[in-house]
N, C-alpha and C. Protein backbone atom coordinates (compact mmCIF):
# COMPACT_ATOMS: atom_id res chain seq x y z
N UNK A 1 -3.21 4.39 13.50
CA UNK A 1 -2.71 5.02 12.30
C UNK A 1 -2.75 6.55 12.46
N UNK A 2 -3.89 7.19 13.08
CA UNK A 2 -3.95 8.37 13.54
C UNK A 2 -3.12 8.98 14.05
N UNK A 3 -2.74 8.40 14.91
CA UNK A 3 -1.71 8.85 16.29
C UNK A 3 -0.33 8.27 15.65
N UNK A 4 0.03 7.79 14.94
CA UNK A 4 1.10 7.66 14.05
C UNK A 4 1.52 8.92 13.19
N UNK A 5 0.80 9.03 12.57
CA UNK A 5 0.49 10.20 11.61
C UNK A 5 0.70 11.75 12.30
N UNK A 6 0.18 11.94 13.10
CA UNK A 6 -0.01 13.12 14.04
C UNK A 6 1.09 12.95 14.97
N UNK A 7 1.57 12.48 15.17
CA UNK A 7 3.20 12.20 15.98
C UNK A 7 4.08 12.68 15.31
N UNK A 8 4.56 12.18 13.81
CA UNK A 8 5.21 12.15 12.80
C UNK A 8 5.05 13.47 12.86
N UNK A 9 3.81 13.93 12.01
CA UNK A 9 3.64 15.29 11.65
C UNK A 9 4.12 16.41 12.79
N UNK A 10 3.66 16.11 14.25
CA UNK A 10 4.10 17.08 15.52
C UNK A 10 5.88 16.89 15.23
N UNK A 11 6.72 16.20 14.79
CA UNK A 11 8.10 15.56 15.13
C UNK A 11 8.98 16.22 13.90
N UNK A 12 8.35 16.31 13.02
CA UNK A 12 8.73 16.80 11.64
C UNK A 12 8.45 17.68 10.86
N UNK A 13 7.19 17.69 11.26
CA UNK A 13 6.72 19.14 10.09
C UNK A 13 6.02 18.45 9.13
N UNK A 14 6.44 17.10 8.62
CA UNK A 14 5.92 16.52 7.59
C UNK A 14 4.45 15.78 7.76
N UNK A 15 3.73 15.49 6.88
CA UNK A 15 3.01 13.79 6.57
C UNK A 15 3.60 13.14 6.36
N UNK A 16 2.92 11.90 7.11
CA UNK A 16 4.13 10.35 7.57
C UNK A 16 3.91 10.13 6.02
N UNK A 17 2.54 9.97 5.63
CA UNK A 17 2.55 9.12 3.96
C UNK A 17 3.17 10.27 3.02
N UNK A 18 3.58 11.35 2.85
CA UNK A 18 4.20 11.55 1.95
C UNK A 18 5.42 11.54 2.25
N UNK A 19 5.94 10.95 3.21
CA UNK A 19 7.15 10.84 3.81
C UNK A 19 7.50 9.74 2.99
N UNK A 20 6.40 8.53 3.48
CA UNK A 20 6.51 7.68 3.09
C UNK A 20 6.43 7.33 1.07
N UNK A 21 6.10 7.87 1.07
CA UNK A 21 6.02 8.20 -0.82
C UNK A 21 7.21 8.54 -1.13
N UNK A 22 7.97 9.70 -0.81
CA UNK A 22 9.21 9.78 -1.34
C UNK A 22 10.18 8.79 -0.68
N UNK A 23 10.03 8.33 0.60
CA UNK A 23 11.10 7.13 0.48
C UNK A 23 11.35 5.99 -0.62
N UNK A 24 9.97 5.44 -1.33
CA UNK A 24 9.79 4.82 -2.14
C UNK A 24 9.82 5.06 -3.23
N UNK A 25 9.61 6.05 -3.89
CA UNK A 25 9.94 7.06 -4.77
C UNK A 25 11.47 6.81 -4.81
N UNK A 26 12.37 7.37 -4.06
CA UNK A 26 13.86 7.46 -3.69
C UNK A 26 14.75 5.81 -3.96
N UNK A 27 13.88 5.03 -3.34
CA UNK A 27 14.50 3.90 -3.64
C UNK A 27 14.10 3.28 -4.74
N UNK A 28 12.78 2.83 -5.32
CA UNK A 28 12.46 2.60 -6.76
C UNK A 28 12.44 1.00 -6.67
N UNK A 29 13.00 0.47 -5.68
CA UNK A 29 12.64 -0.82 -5.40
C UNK A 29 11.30 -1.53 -5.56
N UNK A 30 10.70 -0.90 -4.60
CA UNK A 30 9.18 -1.55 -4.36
C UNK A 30 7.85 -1.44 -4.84
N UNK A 31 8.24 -0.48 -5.93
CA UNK A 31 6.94 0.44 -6.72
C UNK A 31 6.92 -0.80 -7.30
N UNK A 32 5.27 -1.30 -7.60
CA UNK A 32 5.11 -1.95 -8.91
C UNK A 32 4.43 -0.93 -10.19
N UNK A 33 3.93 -0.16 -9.98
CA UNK A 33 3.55 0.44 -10.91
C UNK A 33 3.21 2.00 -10.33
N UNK A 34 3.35 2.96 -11.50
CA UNK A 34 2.81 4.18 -11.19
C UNK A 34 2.24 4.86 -12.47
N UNK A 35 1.36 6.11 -12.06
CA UNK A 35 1.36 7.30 -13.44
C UNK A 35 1.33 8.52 -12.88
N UNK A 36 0.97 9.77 -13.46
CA UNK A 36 1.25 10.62 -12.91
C UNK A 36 0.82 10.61 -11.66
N UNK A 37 -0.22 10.38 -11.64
CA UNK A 37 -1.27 10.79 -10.34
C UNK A 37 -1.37 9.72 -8.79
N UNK A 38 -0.43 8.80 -9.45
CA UNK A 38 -0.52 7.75 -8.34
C UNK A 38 0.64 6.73 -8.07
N UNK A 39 0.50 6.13 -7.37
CA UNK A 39 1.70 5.11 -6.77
C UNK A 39 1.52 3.88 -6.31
N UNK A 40 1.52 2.64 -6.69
CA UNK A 40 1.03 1.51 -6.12
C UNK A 40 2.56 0.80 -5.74
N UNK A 41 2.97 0.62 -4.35
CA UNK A 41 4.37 0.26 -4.24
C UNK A 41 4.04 -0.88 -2.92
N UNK A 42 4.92 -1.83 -2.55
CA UNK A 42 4.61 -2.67 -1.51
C UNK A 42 5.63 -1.90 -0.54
N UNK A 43 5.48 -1.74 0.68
CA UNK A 43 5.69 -1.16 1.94
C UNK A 43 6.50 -1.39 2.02
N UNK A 44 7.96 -0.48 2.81
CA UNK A 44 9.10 -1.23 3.32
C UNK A 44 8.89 -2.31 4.55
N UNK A 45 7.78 -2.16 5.76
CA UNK A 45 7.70 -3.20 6.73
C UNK A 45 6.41 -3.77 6.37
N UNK A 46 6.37 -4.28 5.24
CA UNK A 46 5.06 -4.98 4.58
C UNK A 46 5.10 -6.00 5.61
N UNK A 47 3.40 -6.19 6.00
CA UNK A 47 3.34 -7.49 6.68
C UNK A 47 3.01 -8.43 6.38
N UNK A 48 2.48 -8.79 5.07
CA UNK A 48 1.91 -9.87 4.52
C UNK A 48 2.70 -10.11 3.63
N UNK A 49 2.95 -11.32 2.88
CA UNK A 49 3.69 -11.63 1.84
C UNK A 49 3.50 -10.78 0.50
N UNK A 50 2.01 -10.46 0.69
CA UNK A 50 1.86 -9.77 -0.58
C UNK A 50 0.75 -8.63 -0.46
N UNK A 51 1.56 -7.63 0.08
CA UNK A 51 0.94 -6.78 0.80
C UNK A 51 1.11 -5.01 -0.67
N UNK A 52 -0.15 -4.40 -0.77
CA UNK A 52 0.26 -3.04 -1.93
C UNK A 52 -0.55 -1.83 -1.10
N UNK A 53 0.27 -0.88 -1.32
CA UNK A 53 -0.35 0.47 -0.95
C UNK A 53 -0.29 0.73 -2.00
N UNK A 54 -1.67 1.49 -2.01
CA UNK A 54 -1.60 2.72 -3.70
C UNK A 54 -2.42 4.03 -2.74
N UNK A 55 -1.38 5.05 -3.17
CA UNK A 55 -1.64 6.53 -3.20
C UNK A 55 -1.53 7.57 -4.16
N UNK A 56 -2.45 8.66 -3.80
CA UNK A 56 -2.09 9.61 -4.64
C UNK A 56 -1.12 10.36 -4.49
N UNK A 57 -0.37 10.56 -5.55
CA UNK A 57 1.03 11.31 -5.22
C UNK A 57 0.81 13.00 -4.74
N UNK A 58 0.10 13.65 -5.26
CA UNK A 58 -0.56 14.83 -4.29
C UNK A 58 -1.63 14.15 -3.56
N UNK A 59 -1.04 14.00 -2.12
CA UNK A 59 -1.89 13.95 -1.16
C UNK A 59 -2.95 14.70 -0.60
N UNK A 60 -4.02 13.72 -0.68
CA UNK A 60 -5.47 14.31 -0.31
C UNK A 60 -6.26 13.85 1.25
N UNK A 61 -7.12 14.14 1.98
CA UNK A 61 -7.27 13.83 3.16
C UNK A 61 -8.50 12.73 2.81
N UNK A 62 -9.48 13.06 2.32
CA UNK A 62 -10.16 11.99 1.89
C UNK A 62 -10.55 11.84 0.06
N UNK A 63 -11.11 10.99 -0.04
CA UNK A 63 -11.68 10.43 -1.21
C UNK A 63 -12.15 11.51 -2.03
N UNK A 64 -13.25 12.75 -1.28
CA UNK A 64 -14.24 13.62 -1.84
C UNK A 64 -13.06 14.97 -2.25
N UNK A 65 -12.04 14.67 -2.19
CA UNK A 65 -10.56 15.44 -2.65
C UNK A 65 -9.83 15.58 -3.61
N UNK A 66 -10.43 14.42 -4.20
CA UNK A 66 -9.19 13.89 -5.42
C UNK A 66 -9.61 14.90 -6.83
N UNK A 67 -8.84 15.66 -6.91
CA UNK A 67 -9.41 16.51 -8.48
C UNK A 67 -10.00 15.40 -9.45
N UNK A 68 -10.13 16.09 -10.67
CA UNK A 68 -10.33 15.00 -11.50
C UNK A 68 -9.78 14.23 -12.69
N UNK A 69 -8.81 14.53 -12.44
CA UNK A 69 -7.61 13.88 -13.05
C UNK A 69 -7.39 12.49 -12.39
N UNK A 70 -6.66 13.07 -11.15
CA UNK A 70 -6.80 11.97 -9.81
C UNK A 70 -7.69 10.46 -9.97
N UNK A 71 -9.34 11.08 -10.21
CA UNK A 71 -10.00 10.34 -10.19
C UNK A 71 -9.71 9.20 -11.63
N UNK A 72 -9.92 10.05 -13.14
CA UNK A 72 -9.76 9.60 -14.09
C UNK A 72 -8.52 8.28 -14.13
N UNK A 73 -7.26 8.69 -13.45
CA UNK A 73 -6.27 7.88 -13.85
C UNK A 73 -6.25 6.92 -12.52
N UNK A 74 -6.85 6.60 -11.66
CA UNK A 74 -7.04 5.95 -10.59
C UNK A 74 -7.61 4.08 -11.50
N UNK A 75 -8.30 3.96 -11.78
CA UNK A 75 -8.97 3.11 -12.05
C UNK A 75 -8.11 1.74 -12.90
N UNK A 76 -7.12 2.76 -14.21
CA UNK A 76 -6.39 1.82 -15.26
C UNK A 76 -5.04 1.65 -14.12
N UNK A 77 -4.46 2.32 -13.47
CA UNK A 77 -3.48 2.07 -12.69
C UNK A 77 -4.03 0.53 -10.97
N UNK A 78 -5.11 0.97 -10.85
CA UNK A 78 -5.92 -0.22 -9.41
C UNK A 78 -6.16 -1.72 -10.60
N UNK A 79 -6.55 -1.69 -11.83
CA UNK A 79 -7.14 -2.89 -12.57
C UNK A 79 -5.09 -3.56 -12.65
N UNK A 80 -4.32 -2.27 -13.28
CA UNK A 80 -3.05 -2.96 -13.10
C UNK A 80 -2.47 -4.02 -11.96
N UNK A 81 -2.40 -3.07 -11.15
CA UNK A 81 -2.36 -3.75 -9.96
C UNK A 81 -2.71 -5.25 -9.31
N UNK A 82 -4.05 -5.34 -9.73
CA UNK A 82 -5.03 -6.51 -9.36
C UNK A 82 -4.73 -7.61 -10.10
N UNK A 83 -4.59 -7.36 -11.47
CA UNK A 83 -4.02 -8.04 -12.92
C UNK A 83 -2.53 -8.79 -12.12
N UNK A 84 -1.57 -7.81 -11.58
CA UNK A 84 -0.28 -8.17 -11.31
C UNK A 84 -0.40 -8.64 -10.20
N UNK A 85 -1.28 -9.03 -9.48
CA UNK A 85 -1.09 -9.66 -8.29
C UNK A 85 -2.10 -11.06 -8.60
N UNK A 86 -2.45 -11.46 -9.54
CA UNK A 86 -3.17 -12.79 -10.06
C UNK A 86 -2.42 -13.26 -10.77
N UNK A 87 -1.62 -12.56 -11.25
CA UNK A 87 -0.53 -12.90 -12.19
C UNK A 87 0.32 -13.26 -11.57
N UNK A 88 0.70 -13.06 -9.78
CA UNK A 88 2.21 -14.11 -9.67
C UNK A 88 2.22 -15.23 -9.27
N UNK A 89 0.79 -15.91 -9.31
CA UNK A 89 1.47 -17.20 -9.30
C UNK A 89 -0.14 -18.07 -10.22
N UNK A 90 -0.38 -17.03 -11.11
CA UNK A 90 -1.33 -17.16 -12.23
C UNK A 90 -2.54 -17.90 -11.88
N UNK A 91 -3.14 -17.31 -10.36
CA UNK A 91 -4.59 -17.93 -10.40
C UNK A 91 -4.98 -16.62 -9.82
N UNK A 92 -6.16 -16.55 -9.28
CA UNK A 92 -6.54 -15.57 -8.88
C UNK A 92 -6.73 -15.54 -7.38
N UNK A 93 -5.99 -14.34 -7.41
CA UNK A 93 -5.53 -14.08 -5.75
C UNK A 93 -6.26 -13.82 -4.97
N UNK A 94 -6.35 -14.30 -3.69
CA UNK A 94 -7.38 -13.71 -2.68
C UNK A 94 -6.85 -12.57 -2.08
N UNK A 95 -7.55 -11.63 -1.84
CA UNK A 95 -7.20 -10.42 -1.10
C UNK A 95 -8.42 -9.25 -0.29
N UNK A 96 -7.89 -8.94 0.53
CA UNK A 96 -8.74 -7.42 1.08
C UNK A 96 -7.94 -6.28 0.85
N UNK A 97 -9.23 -5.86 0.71
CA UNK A 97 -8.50 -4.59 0.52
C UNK A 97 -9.29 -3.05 1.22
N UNK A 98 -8.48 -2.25 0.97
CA UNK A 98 -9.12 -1.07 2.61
C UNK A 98 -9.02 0.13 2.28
N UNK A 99 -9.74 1.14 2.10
CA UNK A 99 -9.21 2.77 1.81
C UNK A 99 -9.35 3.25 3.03
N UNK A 100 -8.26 3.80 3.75
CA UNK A 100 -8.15 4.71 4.55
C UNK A 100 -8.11 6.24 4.28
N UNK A 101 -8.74 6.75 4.85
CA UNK A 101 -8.62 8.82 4.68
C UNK A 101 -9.03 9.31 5.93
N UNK A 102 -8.64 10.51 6.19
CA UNK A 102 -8.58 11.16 7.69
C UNK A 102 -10.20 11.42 8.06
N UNK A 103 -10.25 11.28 9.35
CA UNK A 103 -11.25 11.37 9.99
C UNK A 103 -12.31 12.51 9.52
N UNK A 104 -13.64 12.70 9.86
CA UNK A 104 -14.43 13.70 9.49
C UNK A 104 -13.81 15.53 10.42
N UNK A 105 -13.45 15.05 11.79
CA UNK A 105 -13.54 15.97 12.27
C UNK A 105 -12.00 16.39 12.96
N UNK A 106 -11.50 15.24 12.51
CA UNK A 106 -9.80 15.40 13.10
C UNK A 106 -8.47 14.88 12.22
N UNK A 107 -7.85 15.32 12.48
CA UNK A 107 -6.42 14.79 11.63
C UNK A 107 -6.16 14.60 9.87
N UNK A 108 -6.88 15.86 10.13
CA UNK A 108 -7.08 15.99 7.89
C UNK A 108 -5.56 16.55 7.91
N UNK A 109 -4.82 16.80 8.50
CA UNK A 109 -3.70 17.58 8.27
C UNK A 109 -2.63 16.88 8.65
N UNK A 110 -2.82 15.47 9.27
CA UNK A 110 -1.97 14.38 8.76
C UNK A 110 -2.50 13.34 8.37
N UNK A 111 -3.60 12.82 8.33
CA UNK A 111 -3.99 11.91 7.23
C UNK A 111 -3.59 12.01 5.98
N UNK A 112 -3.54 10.88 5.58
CA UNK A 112 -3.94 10.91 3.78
C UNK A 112 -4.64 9.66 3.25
N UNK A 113 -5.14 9.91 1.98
CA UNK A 113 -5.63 9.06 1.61
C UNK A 113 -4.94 8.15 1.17
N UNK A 114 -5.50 6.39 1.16
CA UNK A 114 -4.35 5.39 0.60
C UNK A 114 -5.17 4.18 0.76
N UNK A 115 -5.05 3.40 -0.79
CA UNK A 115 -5.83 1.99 -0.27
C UNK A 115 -4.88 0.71 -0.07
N UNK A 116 -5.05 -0.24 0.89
CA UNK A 116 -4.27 -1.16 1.17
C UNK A 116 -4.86 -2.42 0.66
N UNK A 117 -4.24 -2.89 -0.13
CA UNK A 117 -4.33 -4.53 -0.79
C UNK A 117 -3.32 -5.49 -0.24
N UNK A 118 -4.18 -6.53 1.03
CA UNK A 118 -3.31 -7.33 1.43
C UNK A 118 -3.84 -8.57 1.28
N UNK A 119 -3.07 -10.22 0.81
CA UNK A 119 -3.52 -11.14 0.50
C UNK A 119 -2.65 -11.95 1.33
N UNK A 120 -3.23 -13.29 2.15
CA UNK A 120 -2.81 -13.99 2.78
C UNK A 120 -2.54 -15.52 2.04
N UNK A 121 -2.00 -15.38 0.77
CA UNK A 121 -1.75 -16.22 0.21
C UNK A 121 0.09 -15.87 -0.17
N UNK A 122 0.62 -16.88 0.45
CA UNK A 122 2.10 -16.73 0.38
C UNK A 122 2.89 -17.80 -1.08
N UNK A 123 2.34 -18.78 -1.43
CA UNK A 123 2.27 -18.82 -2.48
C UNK A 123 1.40 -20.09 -2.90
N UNK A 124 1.46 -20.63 -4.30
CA UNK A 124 0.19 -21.37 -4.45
C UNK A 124 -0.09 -22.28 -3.59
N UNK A 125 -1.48 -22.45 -3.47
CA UNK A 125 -1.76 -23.69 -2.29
C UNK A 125 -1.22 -23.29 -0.91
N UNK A 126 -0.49 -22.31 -0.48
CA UNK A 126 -0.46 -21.91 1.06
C UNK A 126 -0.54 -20.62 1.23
N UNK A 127 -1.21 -20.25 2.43
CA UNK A 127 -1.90 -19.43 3.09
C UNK A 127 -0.38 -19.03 3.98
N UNK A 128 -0.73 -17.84 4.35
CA UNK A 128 0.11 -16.97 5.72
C UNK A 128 -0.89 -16.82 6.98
N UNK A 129 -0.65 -18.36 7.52
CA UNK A 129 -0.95 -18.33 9.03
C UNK A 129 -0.41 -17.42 9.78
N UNK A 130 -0.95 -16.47 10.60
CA UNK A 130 -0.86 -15.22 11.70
C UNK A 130 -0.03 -16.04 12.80
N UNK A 131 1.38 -16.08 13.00
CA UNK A 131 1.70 -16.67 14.50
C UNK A 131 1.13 -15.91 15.83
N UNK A 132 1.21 -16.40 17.19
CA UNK A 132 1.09 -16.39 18.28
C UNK A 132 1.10 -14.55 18.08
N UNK A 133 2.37 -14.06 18.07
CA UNK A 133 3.12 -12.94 18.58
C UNK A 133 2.63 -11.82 17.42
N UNK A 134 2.30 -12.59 16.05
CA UNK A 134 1.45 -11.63 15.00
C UNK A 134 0.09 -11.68 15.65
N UNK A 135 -0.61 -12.48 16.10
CA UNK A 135 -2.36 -12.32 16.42
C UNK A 135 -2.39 -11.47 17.66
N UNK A 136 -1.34 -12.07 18.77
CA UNK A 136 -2.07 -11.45 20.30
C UNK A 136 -1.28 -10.02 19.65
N UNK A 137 0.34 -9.35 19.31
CA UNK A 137 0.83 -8.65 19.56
C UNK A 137 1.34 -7.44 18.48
N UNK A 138 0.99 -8.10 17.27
CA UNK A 138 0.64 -7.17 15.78
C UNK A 138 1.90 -7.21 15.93
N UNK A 139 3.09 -8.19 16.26
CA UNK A 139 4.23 -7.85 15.68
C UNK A 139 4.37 -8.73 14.64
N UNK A 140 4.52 -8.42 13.43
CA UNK A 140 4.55 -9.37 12.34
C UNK A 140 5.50 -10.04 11.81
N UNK A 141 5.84 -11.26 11.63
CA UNK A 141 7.29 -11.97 11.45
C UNK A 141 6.70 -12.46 9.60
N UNK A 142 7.87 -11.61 8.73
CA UNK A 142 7.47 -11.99 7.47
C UNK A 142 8.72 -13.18 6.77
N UNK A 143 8.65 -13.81 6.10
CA UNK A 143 9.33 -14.87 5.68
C UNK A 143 9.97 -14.33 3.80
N UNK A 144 9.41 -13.23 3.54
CA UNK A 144 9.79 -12.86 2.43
C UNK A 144 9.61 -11.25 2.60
N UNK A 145 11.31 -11.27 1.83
CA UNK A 145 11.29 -9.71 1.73
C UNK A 145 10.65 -8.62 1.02
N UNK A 146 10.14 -7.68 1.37
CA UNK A 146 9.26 -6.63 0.57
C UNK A 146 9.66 -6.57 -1.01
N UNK A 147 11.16 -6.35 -1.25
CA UNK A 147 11.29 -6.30 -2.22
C UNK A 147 11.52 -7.76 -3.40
N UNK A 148 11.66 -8.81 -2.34
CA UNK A 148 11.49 -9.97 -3.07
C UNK A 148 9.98 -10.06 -3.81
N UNK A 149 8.89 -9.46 -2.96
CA UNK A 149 7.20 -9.56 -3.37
C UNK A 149 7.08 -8.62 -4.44
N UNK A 150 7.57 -7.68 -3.88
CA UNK A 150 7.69 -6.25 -5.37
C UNK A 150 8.44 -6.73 -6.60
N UNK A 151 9.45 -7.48 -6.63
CA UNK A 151 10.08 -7.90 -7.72
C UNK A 151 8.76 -8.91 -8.37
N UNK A 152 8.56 -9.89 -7.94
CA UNK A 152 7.76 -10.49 -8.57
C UNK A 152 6.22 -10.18 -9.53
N UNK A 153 6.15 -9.00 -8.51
CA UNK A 153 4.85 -8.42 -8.90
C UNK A 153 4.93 -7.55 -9.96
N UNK A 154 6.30 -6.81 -9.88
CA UNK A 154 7.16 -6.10 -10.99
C UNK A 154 7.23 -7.10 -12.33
N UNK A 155 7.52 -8.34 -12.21
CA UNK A 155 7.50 -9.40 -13.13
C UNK A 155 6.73 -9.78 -13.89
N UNK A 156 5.18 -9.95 -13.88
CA UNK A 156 4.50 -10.62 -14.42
C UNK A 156 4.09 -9.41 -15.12
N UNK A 157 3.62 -9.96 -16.29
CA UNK A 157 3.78 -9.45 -17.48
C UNK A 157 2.06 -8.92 -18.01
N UNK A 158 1.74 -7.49 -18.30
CA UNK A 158 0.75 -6.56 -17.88
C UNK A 158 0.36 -6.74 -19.74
């Protein structure tokens, strides 16, 4: 993710994730929810069926960053989220979930902060078995489109 980030940034000038924010932003597809301060949208190469990034829309390098606004409106926007993803197929979803932020001593200047909520439940009663070429080779073969998962998640009713 590092060396993603720091590529991007050497290639562009930009941060990959706020790159990635206004693409999603731009298209309006995949957001399930936002407020001022934040963005919870499913990925354009989401790999899991039901895969959410949430960021802050002013990007911060880590956690100990976030003004306090940031912090305040973080919480009713993540309970949304969680709510709408138990809600699509109305039991309660299994999931992990991950905060990433830039290293202590390197790459604060393309990191950003962002937590990832991914659930290997594709829909009730079945799981998203990892094939061959997803386990040995992290190339991920998804069976539903990003924005088919975002619509749904967009759907259920908050």
């Amino acid at each position: 993710m590092l060396q993603a980030a720091a590529s991007h940034l050497s290639k562009t000038g930009r941060v990959l994730l706020d790159d990635v924010i206004a693409r999603e932003i731009n298209d309006k597809t995949r957001i399930i929810c936002e407020n001022s301060e934040w963005i919870a949208f499913v990925p354009y190469a989401a790999r899991y069926p039901f895969e959410i990034h949430i960021a802050p829309k002013r990007g911060v390098a880590s956690i100990s960053e976030l003004d306090e606004n940031q912090s305040q409106l973080f919480p009713a926007l993540a309970k949304e989220v969680l709510t709408r993803l138990d809600g699509v197929f109305g039991i309660e979803m299994a999931y992990i979930a991950s905060w990433y932020q830039a290293p202590v001593n390197t790459g604060r200047d393309s990191m950003r902060l962002h937590w990832q909520i991914v659930s290997v439940r594709r829909q009730p009663g079945k799981l998203k078995y990892l094939s061959g070429s997803e386990s040995a080779m992290g190339a991920f073969i998804m069976d539903l489109e990003p924005e088919q998962s975002a619509k749904q998640l967009q759907e259920v009713k908050y």
